[in-house]
PDB file of N, CA and C in Angstrom:
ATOM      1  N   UNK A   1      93.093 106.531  86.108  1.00  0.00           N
ATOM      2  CA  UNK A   1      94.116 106.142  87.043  1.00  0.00           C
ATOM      3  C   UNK A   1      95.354 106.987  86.757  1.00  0.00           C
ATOM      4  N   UNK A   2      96.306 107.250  87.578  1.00  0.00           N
ATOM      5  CA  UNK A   2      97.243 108.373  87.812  1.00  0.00           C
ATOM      6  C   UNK A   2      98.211 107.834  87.598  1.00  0.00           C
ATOM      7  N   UNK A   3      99.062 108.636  87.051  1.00  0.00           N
ATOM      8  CA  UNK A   3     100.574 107.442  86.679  1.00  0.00           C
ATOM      9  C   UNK A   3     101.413 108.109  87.790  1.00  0.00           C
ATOM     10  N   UNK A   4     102.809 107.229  88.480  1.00  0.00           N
ATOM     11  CA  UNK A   4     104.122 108.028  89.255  1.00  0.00           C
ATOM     12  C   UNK A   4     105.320 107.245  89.226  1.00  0.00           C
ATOM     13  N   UNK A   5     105.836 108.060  88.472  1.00  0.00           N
ATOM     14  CA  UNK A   5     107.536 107.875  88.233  1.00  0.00           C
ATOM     15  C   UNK A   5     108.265 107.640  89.390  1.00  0.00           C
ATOM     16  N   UNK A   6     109.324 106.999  89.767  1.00  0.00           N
ATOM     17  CA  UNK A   6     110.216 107.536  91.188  1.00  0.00           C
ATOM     18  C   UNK A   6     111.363 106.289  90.505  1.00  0.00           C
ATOM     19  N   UNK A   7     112.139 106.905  90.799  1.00  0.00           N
ATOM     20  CA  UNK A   7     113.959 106.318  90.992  1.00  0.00           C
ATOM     21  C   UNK A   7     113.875 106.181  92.093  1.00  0.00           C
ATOM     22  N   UNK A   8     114.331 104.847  91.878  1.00  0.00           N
ATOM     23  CA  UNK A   8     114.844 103.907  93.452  1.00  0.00           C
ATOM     24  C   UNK A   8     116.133 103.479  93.251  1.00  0.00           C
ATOM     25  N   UNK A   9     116.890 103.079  94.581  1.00  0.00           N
ATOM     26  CA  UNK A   9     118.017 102.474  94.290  1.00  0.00           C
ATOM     27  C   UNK A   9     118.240 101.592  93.750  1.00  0.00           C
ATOM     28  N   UNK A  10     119.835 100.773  92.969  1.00  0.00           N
ATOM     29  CA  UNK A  10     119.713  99.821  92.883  1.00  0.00           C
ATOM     30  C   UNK A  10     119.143  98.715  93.889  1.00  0.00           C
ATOM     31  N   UNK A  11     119.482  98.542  95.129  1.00  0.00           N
ATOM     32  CA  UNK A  11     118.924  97.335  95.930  1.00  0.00           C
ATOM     33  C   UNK A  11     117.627  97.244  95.761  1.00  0.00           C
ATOM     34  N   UNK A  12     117.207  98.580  96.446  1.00  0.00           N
ATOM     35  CA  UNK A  12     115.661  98.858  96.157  1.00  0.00           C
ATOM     36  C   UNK A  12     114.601  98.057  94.751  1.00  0.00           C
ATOM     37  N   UNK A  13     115.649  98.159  94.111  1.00  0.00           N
ATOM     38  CA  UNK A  13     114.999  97.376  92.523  1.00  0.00           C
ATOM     39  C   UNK A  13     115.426  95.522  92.797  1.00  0.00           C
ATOM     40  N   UNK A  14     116.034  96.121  93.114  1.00  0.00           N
ATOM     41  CA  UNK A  14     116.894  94.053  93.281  1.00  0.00           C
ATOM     42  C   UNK A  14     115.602  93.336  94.274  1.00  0.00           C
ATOM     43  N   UNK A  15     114.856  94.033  95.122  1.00  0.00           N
ATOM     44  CA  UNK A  15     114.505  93.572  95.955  1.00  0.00           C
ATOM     45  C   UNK A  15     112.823  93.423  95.714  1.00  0.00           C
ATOM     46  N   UNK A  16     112.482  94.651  94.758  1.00  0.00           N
ATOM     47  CA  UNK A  16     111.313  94.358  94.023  1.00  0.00           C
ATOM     48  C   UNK A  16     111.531  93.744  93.202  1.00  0.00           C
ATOM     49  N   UNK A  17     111.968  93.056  92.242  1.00  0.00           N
ATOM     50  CA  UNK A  17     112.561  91.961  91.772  1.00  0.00           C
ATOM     51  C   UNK A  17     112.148  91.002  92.329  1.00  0.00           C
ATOM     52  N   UNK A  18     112.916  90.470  93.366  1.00  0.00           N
ATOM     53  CA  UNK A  18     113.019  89.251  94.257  1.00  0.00           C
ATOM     54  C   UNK A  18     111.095  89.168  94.305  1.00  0.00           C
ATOM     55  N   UNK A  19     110.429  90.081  95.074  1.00  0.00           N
ATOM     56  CA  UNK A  19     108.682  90.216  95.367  1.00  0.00           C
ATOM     57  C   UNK A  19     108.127  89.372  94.344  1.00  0.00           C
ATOM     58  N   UNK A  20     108.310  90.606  93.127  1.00  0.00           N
ATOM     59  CA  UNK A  20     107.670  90.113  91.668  1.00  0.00           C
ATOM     60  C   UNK A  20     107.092  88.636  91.683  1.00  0.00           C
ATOM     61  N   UNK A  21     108.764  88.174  91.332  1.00  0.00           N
ATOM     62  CA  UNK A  21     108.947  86.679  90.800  1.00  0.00           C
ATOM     63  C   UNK A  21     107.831  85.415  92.184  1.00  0.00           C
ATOM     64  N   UNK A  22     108.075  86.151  93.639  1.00  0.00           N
ATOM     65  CA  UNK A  22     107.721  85.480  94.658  1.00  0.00           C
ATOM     66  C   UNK A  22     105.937  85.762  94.385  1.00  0.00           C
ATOM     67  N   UNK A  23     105.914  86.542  94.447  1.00  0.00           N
ATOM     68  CA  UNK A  23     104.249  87.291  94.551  1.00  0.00           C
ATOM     69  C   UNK A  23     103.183  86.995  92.798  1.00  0.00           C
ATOM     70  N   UNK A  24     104.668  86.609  92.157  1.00  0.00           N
ATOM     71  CA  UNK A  24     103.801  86.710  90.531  1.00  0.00           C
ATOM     72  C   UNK A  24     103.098  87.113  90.174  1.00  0.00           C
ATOM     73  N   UNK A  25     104.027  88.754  90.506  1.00  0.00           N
ATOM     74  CA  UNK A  25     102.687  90.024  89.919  1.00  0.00           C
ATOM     75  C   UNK A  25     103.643  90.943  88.966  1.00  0.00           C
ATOM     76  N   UNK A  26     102.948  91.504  87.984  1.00  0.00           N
ATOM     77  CA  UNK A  26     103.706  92.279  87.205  1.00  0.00           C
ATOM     78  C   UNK A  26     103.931  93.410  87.998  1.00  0.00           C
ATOM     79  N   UNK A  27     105.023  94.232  87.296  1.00  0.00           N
ATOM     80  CA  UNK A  27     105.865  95.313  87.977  1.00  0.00           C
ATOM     81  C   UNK A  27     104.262  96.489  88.607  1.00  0.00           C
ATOM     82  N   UNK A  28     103.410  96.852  87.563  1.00  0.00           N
ATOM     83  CA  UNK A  28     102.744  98.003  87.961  1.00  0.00           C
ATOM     84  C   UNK A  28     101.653  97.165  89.405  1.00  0.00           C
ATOM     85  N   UNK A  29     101.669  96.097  89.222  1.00  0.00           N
ATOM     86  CA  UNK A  29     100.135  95.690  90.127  1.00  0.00           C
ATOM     87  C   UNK A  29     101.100  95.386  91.562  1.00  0.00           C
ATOM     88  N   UNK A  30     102.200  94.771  91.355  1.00  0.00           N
ATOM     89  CA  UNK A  30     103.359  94.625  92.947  1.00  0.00           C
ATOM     90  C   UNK A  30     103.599  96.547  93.636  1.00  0.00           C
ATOM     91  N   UNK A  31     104.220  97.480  92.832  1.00  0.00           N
ATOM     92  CA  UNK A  31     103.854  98.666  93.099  1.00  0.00           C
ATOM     93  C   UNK A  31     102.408  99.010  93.701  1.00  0.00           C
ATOM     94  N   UNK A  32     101.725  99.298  93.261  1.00  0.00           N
ATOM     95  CA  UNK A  32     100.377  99.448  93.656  1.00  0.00           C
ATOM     96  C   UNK A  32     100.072  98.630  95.112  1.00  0.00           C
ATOM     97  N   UNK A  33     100.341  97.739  95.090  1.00  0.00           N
ATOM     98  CA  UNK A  33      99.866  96.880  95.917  1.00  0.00           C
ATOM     99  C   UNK A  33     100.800  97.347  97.491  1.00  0.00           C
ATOM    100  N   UNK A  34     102.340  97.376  97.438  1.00  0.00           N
ATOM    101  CA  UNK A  34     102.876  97.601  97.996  1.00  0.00           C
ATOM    102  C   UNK A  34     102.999  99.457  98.558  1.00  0.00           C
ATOM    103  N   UNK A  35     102.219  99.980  97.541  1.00  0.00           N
ATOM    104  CA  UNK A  35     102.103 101.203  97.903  1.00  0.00           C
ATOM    105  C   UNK A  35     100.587 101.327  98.512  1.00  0.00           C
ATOM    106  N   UNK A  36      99.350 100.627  98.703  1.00  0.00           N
ATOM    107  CA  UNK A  36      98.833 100.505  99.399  1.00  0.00           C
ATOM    108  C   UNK A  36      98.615 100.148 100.658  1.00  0.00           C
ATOM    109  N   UNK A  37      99.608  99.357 100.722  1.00  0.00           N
ATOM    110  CA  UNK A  37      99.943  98.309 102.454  1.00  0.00           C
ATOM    111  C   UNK A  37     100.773  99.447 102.728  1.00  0.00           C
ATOM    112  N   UNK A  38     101.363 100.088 102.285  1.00  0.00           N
ATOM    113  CA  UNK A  38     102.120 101.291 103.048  1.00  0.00           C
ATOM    114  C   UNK A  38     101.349 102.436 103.533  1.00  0.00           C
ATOM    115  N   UNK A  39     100.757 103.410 102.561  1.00  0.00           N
ATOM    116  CA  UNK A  39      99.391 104.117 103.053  1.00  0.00           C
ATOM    117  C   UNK A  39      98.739 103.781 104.126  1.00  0.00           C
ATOM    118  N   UNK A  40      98.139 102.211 104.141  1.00  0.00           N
ATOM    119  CA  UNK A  40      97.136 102.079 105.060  1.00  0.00           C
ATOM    120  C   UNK A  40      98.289 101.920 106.554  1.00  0.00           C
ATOM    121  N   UNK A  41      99.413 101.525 106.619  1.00  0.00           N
ATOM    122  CA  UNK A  41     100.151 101.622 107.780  1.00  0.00           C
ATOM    123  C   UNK A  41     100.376 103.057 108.341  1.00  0.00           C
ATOM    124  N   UNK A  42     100.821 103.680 107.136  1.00  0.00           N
ATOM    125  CA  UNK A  42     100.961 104.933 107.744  1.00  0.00           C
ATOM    126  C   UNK A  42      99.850 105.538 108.400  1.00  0.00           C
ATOM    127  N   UNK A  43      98.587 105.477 107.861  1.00  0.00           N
ATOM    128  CA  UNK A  43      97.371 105.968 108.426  1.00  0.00           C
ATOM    129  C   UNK A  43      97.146 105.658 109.434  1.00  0.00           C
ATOM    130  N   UNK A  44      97.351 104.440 109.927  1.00  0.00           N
ATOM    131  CA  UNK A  44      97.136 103.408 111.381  1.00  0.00           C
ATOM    132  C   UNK A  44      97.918 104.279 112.157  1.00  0.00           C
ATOM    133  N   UNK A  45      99.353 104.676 111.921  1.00  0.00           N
ATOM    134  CA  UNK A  45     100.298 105.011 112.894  1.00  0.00           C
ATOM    135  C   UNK A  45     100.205 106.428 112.932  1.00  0.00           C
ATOM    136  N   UNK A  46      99.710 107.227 111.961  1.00  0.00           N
ATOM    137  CA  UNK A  46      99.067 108.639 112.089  1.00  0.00           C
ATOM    138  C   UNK A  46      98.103 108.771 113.217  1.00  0.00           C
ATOM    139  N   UNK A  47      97.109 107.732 112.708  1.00  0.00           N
ATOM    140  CA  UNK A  47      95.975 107.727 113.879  1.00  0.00           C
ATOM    141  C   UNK A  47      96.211 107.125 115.296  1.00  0.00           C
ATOM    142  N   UNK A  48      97.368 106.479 115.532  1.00  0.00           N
ATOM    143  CA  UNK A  48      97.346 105.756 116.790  1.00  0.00           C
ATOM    144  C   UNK A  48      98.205 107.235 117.272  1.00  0.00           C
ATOM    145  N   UNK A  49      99.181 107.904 117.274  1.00  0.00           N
ATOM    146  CA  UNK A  49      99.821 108.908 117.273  1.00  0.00           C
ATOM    147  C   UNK A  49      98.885 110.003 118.338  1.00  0.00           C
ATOM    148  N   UNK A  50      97.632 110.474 116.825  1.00  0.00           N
ATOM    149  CA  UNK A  50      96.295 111.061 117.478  1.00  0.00           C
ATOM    150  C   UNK A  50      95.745 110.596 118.881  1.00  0.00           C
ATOM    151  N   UNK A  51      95.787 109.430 118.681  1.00  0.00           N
ATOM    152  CA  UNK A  51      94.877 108.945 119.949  1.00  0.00           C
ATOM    153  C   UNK A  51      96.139 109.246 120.972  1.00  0.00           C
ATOM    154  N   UNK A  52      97.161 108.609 121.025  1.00  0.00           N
ATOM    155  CA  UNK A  52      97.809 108.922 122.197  1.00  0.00           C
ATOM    156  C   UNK A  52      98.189 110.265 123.076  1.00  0.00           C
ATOM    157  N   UNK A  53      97.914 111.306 121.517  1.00  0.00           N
ATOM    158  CA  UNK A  53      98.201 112.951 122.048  1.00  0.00           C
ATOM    159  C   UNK A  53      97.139 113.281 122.565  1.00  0.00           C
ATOM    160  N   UNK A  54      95.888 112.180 122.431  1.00  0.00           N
ATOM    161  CA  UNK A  54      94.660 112.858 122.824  1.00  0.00           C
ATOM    162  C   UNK A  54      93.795 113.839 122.118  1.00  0.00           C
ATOM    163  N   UNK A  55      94.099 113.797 120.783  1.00  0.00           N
ATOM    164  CA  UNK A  55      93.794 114.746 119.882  1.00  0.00           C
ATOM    165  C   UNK A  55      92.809 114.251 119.306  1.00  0.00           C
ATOM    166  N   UNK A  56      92.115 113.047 119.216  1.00  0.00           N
ATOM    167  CA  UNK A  56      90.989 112.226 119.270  1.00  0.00           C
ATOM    168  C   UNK A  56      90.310 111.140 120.158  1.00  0.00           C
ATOM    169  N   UNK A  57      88.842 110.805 119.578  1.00  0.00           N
ATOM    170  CA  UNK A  57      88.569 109.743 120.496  1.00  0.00           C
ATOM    171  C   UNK A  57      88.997 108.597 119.518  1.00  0.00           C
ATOM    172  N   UNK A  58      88.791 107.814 120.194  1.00  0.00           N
ATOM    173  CA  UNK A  58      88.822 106.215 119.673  1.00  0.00           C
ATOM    174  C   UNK A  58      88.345 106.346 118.499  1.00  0.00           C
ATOM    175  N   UNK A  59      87.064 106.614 118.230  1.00  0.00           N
ATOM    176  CA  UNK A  59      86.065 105.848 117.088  1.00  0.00           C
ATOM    177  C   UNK A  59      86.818 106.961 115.859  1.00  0.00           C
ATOM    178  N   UNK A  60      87.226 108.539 116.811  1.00  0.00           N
ATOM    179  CA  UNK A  60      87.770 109.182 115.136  1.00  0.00           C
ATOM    180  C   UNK A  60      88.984 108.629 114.617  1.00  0.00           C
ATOM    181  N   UNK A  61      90.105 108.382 115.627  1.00  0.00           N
ATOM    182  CA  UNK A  61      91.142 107.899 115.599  1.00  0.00           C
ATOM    183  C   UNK A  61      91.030 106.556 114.361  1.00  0.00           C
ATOM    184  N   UNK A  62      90.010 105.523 114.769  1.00  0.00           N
ATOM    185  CA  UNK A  62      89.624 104.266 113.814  1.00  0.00           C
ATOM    186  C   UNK A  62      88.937 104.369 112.630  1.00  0.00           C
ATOM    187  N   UNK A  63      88.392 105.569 112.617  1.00  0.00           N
ATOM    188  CA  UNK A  63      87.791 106.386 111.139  1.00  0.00           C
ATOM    189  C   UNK A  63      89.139 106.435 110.536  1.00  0.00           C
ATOM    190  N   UNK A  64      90.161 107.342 110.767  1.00  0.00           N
ATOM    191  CA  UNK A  64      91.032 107.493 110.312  1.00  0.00           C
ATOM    192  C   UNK A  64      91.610 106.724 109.619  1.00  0.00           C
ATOM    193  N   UNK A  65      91.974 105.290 110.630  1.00  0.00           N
ATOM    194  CA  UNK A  65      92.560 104.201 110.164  1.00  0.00           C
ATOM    195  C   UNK A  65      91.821 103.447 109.484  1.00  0.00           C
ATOM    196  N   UNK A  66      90.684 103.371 109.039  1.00  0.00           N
ATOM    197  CA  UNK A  66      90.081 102.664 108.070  1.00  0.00           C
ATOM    198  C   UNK A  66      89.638 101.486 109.052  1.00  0.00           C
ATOM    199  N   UNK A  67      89.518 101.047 110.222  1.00  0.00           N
ATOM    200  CA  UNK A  67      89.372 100.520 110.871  1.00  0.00           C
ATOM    201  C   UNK A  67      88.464 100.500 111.635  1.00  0.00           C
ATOM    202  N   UNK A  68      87.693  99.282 112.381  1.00  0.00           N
ATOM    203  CA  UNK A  68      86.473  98.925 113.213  1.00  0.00           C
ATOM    204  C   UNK A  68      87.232  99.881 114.619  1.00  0.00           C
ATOM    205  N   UNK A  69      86.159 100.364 115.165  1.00  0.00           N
ATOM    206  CA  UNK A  69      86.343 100.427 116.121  1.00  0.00           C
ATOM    207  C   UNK A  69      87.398  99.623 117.101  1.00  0.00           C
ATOM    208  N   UNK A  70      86.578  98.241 117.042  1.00  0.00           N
ATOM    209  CA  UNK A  70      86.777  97.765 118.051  1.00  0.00           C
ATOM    210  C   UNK A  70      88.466  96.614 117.617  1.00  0.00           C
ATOM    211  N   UNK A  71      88.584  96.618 116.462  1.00  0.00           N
ATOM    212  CA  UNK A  71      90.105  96.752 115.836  1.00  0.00           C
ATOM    213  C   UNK A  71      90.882  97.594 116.222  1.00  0.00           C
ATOM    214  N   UNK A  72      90.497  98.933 115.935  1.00  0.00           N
ATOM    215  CA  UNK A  72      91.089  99.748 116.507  1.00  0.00           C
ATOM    216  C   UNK A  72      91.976  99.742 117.854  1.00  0.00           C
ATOM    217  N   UNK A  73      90.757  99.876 118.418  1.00  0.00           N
ATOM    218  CA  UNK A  73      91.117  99.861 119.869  1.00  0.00           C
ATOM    219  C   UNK A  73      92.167  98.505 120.638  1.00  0.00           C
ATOM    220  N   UNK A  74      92.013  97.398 119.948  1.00  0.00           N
ATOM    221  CA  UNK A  74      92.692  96.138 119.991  1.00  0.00           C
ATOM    222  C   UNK A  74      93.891  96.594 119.720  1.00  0.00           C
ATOM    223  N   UNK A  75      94.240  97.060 118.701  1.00  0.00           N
ATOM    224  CA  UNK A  75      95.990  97.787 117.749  1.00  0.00           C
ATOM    225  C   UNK A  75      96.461  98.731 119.125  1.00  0.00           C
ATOM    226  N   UNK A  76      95.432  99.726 119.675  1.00  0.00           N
ATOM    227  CA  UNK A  76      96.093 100.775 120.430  1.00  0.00           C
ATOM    228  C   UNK A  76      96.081  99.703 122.021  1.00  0.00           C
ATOM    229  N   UNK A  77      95.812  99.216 122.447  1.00  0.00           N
ATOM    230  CA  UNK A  77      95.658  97.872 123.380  1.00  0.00           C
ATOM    231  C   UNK A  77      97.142  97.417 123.294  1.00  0.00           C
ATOM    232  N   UNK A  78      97.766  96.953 122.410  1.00  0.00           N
ATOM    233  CA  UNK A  78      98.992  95.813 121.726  1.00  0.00           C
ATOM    234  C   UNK A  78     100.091  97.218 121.738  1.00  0.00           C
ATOM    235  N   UNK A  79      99.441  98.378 121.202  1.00  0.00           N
ATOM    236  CA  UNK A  79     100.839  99.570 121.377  1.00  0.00           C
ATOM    237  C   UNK A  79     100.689  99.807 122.664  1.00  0.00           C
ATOM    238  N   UNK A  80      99.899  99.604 123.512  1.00  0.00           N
ATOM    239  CA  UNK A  80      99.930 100.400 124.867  1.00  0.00           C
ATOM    240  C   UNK A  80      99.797 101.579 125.201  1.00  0.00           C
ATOM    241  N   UNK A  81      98.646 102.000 124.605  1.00  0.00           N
ATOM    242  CA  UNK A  81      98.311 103.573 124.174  1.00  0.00           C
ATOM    243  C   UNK A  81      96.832 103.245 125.306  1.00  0.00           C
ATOM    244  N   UNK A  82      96.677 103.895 126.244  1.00  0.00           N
ATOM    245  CA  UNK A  82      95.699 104.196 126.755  1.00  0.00           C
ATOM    246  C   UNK A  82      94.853 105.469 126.153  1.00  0.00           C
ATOM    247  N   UNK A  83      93.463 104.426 125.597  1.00  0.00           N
ATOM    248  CA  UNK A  83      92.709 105.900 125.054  1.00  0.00           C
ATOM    249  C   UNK A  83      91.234 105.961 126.125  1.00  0.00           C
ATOM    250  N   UNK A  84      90.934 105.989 126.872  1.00  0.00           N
ATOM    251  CA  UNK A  84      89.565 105.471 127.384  1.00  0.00           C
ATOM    252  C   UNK A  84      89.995 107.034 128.841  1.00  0.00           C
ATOM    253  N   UNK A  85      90.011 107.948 128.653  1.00  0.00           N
ATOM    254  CA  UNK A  85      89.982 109.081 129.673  1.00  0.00           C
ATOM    255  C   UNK A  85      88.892 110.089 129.871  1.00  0.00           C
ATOM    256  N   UNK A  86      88.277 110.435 130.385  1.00  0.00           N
ATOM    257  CA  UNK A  86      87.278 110.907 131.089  1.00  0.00           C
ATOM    258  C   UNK A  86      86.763 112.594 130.191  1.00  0.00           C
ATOM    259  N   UNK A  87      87.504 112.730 129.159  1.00  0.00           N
ATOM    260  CA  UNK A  87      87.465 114.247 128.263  1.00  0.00           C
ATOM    261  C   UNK A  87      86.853 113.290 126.928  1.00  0.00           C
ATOM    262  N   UNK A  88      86.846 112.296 126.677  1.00  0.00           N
ATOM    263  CA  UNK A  88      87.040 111.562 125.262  1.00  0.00           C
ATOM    264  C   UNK A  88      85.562 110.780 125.249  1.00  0.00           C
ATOM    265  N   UNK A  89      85.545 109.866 127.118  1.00  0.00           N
ATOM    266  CA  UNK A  89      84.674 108.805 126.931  1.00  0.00           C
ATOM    267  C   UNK A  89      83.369 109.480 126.452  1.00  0.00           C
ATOM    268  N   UNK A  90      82.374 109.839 126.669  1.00  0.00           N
ATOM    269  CA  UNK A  90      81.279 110.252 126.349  1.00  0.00           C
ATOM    270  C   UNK A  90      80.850 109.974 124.823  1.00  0.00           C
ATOM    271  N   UNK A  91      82.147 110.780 124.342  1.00  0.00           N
ATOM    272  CA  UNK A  91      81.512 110.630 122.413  1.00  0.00           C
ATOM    273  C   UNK A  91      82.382 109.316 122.080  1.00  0.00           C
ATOM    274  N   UNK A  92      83.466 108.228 122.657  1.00  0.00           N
ATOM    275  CA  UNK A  92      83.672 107.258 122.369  1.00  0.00           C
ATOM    276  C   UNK A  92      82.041 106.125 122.592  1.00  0.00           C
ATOM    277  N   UNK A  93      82.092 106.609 123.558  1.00  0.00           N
ATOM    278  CA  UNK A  93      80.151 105.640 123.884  1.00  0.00           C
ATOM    279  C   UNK A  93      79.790 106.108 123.178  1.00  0.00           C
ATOM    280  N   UNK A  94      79.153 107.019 122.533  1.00  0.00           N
ATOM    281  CA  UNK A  94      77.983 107.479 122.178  1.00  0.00           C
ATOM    282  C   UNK A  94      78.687 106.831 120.388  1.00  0.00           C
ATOM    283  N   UNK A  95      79.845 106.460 119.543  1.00  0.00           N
ATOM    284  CA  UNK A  95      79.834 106.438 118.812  1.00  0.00           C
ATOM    285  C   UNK A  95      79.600 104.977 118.593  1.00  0.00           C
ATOM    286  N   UNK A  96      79.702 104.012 119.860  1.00  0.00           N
ATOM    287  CA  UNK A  96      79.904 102.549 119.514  1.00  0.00           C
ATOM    288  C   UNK A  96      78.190 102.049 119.443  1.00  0.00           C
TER     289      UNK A  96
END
């Protein structure tokens, strides 16, 4: 496992603090944890991004995101991202 240093602000610390004590997790496993729920957001919003430029179909777009398909497509549904266009559908069917 990989170690990473980073200076944060004071609040920034005040506020992992506050987590800790709420979450009753030691400092390295609240990090970790919180740096995972971040990753996997960012990936979601990387991939919903993709889908909207059209730069994927659905099912790669939900590869991306670590996500079901049909999750997927529910998330881009709720953003209002139309992915279902006539260059895409073929290998979106063919992947479900």
């Amino acid at each position: 496992m990989g170690t990473i240093s980073a200076r944060v602000p004071d609040k920034l610390e005040t506020e992992l603090e506050t987590y800790l004590e709420a979450e009753k997790l030691d400092r390295s496993t609240a990090v970790r944890k919180l740096l995972s729920e971040g990753l996997e957001e960012w990936r979601r919003e990387r991939a919903l991004e993709s889908l909207a430029a059209g730069d994927v179909t659905v099912s790669k777009a939900a590869e991306r995101a670590g996500m079901s398909v049909w999750d997927f497509a529910q998330l881009a549904k709720e953003r209002d991202i139309t992915w279902v266009d006539g260059d895409h559908l073929e290998d979106d069917l063919e992947a479900l």
